[in-house]
Protein backbone atom coordinates (compact mmCIF):
# COMPACT_ATOMS: atom_id res chain seq x y z
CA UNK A 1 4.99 -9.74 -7.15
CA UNK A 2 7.71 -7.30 -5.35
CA UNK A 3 9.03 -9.14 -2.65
CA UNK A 4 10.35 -8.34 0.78
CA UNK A 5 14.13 -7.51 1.29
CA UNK A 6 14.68 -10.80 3.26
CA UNK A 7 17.73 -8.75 4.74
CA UNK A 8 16.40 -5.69 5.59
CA UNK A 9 15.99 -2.39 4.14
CA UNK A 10 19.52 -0.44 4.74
CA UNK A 11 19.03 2.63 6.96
CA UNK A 12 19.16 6.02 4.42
CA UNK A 13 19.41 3.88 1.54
CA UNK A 14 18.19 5.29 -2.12
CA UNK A 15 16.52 8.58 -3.08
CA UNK A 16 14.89 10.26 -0.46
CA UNK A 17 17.39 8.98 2.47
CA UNK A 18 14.49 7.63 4.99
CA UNK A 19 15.81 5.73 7.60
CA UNK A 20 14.05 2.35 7.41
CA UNK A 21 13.49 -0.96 9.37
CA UNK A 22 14.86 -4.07 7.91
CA UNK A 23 14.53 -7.68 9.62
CA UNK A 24 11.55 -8.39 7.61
CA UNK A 25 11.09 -12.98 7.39
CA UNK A 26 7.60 -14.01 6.49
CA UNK A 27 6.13 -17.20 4.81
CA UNK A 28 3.14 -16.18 3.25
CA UNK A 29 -0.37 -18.28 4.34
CA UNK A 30 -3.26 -19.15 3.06
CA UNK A 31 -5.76 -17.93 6.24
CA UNK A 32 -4.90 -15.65 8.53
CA UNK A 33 -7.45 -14.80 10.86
CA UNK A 34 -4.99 -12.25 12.72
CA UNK A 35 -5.27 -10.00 9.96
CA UNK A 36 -8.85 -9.33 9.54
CA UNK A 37 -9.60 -7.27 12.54
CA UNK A 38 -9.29 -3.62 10.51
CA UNK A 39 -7.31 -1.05 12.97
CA UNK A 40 -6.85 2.42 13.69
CA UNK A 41 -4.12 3.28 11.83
CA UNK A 42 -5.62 1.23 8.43
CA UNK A 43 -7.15 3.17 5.36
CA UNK A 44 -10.22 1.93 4.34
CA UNK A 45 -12.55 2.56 1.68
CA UNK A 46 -16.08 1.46 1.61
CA UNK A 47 -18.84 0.42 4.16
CA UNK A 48 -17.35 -1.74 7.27
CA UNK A 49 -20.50 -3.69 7.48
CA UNK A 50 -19.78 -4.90 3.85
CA UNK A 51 -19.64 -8.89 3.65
CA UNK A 52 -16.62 -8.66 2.20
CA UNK A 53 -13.68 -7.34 3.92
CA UNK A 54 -10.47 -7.05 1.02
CA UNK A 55 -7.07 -6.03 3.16
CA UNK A 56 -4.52 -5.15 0.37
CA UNK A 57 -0.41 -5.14 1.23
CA UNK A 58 0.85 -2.61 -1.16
CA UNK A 59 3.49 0.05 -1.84
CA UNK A 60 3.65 3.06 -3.93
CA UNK A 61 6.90 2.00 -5.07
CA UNK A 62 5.72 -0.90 -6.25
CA UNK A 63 5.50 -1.55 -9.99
CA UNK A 64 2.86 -4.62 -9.61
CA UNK A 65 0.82 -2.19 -7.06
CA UNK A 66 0.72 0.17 -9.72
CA UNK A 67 -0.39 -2.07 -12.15
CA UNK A 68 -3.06 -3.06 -10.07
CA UNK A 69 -4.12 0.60 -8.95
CA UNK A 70 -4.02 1.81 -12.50
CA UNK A 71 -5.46 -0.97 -14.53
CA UNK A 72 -7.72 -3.14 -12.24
CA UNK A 73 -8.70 -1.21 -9.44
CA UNK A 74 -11.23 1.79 -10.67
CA UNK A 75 -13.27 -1.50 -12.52
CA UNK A 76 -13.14 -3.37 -9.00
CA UNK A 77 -14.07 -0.28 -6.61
CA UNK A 78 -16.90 0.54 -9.10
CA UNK A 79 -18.39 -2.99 -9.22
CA UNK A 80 -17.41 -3.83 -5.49
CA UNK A 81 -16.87 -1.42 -3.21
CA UNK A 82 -19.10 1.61 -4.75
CA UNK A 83 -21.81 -1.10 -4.25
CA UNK A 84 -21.18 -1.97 -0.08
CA UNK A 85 -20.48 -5.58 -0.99
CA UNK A 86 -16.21 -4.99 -0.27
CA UNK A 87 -15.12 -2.98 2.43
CA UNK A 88 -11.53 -2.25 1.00
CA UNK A 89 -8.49 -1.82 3.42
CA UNK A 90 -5.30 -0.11 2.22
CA UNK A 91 -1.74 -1.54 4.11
CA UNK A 92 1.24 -0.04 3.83
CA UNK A 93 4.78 -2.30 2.68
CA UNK A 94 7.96 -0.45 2.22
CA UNK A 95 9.16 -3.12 -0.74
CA UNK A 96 10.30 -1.73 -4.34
CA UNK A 97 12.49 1.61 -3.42
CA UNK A 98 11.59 1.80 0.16
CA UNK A 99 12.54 5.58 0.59
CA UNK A 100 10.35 6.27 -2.08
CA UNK A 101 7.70 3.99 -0.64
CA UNK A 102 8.04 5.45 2.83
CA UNK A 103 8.03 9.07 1.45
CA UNK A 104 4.97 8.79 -0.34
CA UNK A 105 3.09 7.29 2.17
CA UNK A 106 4.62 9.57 4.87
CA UNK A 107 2.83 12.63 2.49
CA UNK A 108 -0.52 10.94 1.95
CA UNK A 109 -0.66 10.92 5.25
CA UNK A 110 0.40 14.26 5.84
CA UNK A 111 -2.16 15.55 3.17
CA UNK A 112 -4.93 14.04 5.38
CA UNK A 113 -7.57 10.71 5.38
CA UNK A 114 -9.52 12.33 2.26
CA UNK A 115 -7.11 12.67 0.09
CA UNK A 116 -5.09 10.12 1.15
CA UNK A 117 -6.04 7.74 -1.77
CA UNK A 118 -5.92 10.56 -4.33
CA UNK A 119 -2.13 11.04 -3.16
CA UNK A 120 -1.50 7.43 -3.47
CA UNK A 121 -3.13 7.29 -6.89
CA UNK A 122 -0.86 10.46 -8.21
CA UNK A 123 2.08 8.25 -7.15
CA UNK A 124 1.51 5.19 -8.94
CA UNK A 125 0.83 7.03 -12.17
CA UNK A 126 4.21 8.93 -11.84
CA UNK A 127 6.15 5.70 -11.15
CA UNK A 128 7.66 5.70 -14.31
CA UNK A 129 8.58 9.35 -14.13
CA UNK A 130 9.83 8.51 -10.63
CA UNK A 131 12.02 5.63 -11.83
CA UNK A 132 13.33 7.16 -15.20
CA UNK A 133 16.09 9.40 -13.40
CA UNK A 134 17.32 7.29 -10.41
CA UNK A 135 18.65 10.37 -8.23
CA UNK A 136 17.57 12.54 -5.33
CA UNK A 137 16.21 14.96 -7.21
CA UNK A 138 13.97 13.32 -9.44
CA UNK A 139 11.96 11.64 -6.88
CA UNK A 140 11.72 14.67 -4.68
CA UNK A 141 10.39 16.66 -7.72
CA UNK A 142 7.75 14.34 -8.65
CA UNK A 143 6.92 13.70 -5.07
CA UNK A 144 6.97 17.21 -4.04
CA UNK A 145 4.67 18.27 -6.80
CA UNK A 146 2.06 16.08 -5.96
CA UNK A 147 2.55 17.12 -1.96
CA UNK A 148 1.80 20.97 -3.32
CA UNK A 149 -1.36 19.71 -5.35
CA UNK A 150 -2.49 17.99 -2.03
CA UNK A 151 -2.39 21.26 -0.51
CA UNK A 152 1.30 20.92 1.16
CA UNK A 153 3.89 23.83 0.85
CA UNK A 154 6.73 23.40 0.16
CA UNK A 155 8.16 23.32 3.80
CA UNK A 156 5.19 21.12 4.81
CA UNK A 157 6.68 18.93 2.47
CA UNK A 158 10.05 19.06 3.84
CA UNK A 159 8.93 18.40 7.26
CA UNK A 160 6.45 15.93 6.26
CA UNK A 161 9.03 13.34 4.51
CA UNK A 162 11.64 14.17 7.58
CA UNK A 163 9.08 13.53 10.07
CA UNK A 164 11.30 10.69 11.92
CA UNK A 165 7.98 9.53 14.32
CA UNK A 166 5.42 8.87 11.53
CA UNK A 167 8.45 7.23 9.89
CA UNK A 168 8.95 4.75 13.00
CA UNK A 169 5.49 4.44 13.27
CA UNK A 170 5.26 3.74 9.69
CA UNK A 171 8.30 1.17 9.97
CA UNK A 172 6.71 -0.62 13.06
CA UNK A 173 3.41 -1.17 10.84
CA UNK A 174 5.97 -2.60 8.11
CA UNK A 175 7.54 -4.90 10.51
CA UNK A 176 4.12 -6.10 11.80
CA UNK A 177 2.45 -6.73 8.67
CA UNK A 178 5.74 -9.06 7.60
CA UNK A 179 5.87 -11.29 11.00
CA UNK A 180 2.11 -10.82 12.49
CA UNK A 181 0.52 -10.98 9.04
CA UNK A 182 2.84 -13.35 7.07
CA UNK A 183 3.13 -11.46 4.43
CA UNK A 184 6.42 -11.61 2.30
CA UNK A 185 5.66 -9.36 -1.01
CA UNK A 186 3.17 -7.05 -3.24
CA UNK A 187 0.86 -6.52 -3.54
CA UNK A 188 -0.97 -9.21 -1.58
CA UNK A 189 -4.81 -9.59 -1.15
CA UNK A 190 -7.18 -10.88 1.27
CA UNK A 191 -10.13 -11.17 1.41
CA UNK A 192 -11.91 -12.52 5.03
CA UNK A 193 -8.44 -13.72 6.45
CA UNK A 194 -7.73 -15.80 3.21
CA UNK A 195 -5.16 -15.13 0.71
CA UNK A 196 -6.95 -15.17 -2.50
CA UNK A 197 -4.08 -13.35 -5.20
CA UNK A 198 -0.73 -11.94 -5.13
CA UNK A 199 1.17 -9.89 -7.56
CA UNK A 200 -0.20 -8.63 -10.76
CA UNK A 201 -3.37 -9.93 -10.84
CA UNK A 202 -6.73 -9.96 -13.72
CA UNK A 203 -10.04 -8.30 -13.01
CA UNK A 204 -11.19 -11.84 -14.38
CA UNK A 205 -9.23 -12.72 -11.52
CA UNK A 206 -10.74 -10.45 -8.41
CA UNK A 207 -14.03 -11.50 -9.75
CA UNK A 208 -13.32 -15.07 -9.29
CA UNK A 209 -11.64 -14.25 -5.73
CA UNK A 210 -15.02 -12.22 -4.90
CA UNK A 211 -17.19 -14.82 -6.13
CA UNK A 212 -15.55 -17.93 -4.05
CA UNK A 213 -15.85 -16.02 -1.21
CA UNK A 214 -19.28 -14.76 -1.36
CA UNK A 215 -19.58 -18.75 -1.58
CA UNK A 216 -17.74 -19.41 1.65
CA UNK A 217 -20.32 -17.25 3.48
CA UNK A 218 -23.34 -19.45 2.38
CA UNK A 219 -21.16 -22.52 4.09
């Protein structure tokens, strides 16, 4: 699990040079009925009238995330949310490298709400491209090729990742999930207000999580 800078995230700090929000003190819980209402500015996969509602905290920076994205996830969208039985909700945490986190999100956003996952995807399989060369450059290269094969020129990419309202918008979300939400690392999973997993987690696992809560609603 990639855990929360308890002291902040330092303003223009690593790769990328984002300004970002620190102040971030949560205790993680085991309900929390405050974060089930799905809002405006979540993504969501699925059908909302699903039984199941799965919020996921996660960043692209994020080697757990990743892990999950990469080696769990096209299994549990297949078997869950394919199906209409998990409405899957996608929220954004600036932990790992947060420039890099807030960069990447910044340009699935920018690429638009249907390709927003394919972006996000494209990121956490270039991770360890990413992360091999720690500078400036080899972030921006990696994350400004996948901006151009989400349809983003070059200078859409520049003013995408320098865009400094999405980024306060983006580091208000950050701030909320952390204090409203309780949540202090990722990736973190939900699933109806309860906290059933966080960090790396099984597909052995997610069934389990699925299964005790398909239980709950028969209660």
């Amino acid at each position: 699990m990639t855990l929360l800078n308890r002291r902040g995230f330092a303003a223009g700090s690593m790769l990328l040079g984002l300004g970002l929000a620190g102040g971030l003190t949560a205790t993680l819980a085991g309900c929390n009925s405050s974060a089930t209402k799905v809002e405006t500015e979540d993504m969501t996969l699925g059908d909302p009238k699903a039984p199941i509602t799965m919020i996921e905290y996660a960043s692209v920076a994020c080697p757990h995330c990743a892990a999950f994205n990469n080696d769990v996830w096209p299994e549990f969208k297949k078997k869950y949310v394919d199906t209409g039985k998990v409405y899957y909700v996608s929220r954004e945490m600036l932990t790992g490298e947060p420039s890099v986190a807030a960069a990447g999100f910044l340009i699935a956003r920018c690429a638009g709400k249907d390709k927003y996952f394919t972006v996000t995807d494209q990121i956490y399989h270039s991770q360890p491209e990413m992360f091999a060369d720690r500078s400036v450059s080899g972030a921006r290269a990696v994350l400004q090729r996948i901006a151009n094969s989400a349809g983003l020129s070059d200078e859409q990419f520049e003013k995408c990742i320098n865009d400094t309202k999405a980024l306060d918008e983006l580091n208000k979300r950050n701030q909320k999930y952390g204090t409203r939400d309780k949540i202090e690392g990722t990736p973190t999973f939900l699933m109806n207000g309860k906290q059933v997993a966080d960090g790396e987690v099984t597909m052995a696992q997610m069934d389990a999580a699925v299964a005790a809560t398909m239980a709950d609603l028969k209660k």
